[in-house]
N, C-alpha and C. Protein backbone atom coordinates (compact mmCIF):
# COMPACT_ATOMS: atom_id res chain seq x y z
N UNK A 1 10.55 118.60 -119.98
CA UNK A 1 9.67 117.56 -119.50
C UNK A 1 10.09 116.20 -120.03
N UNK A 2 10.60 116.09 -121.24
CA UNK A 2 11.22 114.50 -121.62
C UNK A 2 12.48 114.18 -121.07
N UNK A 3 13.32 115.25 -120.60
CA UNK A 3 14.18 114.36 -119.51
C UNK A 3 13.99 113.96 -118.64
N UNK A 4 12.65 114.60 -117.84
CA UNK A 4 12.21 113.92 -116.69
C UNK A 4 11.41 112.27 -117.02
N UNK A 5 11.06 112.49 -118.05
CA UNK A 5 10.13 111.28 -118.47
C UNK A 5 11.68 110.30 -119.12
N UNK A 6 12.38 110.61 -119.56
CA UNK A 6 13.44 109.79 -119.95
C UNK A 6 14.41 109.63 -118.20
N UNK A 7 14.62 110.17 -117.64
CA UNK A 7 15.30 109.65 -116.52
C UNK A 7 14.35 108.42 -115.51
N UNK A 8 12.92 108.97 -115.73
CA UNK A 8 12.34 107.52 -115.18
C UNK A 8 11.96 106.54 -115.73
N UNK A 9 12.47 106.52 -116.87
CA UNK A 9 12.48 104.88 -117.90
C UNK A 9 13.21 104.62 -117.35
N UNK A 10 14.46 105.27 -117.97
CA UNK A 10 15.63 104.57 -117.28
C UNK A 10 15.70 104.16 -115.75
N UNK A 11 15.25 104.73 -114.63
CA UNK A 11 14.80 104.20 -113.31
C UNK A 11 14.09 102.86 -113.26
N UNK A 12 13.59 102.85 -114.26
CA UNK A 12 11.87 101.93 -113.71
C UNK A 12 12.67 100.83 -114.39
N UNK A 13 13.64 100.55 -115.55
CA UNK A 13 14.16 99.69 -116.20
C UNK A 13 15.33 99.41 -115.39
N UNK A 14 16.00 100.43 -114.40
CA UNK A 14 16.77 99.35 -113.98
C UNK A 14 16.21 98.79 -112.76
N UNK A 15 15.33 99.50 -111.46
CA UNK A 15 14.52 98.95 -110.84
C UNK A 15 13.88 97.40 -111.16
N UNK A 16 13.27 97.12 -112.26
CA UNK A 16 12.85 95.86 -113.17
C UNK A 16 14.20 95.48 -113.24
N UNK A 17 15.01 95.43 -113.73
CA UNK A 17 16.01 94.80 -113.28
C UNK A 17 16.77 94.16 -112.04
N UNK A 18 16.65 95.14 -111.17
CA UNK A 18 17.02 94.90 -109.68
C UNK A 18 16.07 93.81 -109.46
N UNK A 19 14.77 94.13 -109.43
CA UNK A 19 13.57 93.04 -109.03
C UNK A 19 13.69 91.72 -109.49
N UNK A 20 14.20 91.59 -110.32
CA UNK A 20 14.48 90.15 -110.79
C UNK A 20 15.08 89.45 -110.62
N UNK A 21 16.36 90.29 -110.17
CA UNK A 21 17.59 89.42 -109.81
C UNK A 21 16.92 89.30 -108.42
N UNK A 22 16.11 89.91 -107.67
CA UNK A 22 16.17 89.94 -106.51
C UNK A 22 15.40 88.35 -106.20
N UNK A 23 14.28 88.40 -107.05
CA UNK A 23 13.16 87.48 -107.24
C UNK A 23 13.84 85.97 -107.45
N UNK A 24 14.55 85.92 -108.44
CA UNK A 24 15.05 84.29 -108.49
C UNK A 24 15.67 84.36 -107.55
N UNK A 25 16.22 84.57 -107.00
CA UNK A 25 16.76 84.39 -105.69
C UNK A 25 16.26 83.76 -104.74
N UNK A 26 14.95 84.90 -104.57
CA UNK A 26 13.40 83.87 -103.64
C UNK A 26 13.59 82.91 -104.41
N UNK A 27 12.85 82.68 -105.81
CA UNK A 27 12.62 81.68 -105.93
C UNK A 27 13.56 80.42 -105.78
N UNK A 28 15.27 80.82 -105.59
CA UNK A 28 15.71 79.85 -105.60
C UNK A 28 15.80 79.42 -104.31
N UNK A 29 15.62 80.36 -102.74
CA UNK A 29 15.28 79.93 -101.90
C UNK A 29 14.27 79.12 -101.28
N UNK A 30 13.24 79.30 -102.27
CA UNK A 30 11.75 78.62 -101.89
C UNK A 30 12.09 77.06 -102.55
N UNK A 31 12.51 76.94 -103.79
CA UNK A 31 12.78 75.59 -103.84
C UNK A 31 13.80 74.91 -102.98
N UNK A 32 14.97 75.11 -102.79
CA UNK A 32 15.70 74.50 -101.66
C UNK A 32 14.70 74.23 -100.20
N UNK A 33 14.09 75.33 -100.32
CA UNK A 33 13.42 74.86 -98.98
C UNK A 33 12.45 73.77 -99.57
N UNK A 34 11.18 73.68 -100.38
CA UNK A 34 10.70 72.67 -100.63
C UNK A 34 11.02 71.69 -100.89
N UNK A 35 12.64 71.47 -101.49
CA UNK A 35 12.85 70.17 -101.65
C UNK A 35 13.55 69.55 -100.36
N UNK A 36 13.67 70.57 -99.20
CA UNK A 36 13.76 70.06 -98.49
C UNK A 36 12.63 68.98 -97.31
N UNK A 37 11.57 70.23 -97.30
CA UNK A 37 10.19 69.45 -97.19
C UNK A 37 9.52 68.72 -97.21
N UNK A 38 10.33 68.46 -98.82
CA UNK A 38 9.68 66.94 -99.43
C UNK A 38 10.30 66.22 -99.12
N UNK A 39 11.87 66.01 -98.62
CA UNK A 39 12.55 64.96 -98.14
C UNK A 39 12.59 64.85 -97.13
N UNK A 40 11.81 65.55 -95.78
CA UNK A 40 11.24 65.44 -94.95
C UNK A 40 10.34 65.05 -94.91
N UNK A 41 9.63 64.80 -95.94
CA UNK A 41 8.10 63.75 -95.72
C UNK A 41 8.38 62.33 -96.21
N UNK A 42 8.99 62.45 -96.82
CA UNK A 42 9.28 61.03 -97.12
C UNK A 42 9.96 60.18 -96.63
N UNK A 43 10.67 60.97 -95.53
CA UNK A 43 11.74 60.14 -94.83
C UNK A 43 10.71 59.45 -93.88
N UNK A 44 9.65 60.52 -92.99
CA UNK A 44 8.58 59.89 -92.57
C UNK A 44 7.77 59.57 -93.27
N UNK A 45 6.98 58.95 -94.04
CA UNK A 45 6.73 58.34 -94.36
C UNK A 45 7.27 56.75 -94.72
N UNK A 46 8.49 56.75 -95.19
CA UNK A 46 9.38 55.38 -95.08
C UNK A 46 9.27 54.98 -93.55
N UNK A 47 9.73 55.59 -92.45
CA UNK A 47 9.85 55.67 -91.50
C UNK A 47 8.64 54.73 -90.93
N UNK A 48 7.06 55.35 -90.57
CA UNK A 48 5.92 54.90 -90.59
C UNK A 48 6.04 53.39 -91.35
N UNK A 49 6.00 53.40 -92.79
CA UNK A 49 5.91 52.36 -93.59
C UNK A 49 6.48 51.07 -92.43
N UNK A 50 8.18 51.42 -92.34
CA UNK A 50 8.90 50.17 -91.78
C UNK A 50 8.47 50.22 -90.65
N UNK A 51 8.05 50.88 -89.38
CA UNK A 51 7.27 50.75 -88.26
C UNK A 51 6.61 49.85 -88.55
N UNK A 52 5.26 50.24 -89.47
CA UNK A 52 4.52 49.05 -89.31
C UNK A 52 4.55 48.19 -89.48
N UNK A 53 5.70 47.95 -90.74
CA UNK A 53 6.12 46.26 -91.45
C UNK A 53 6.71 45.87 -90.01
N UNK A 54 7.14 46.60 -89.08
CA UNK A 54 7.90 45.72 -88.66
C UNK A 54 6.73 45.23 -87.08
N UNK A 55 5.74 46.33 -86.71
CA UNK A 55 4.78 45.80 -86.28
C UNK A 55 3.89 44.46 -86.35
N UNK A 56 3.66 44.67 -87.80
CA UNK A 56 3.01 43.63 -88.48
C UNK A 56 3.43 42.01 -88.26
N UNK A 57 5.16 42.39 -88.69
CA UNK A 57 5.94 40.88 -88.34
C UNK A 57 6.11 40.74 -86.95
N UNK A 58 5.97 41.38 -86.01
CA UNK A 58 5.98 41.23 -84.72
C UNK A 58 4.68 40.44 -83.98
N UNK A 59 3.64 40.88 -84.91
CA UNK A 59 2.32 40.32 -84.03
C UNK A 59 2.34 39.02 -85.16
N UNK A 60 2.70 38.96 -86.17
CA UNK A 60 2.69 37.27 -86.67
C UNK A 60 3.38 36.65 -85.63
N UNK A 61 5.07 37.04 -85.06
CA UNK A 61 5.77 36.15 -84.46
C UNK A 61 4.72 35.58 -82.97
N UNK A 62 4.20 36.66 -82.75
CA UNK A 62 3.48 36.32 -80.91
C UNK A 62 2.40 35.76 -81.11
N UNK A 63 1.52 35.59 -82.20
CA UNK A 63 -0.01 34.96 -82.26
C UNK A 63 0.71 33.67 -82.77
């Protein structure tokens, strides 16, 4: 009975192992994607910003 209980330590420890490597992985996929996200919002947002500055100076020039 303790080899059976010793062959699934050893399972479950390298399993926990596998999982982890598997995991930063996500996680390193999830940040690339968010920082992509975020430089997608900000680009619009700049974007918007100079729209309107440039709205803004447009209706000074015509009034």
């Amino acid at each position: 009975m303790s080899d059976v209980t010793e062959n699934e330590s050893k399972d479950l420890k390298t399993h926990v192992a596998v999982c982890s490597v598997r995991y930063q992985g996500f996680n390193a996929r999830l940040k690339r994607i968010e920082r992509v996200i975020w430089g997608g919002i900000c680009a619009l947002i700049a974007l918007l910003l100079t729209a309107i500055g440039y709205l803004v100076e447009l209706r000074a020039v015509l009034t």
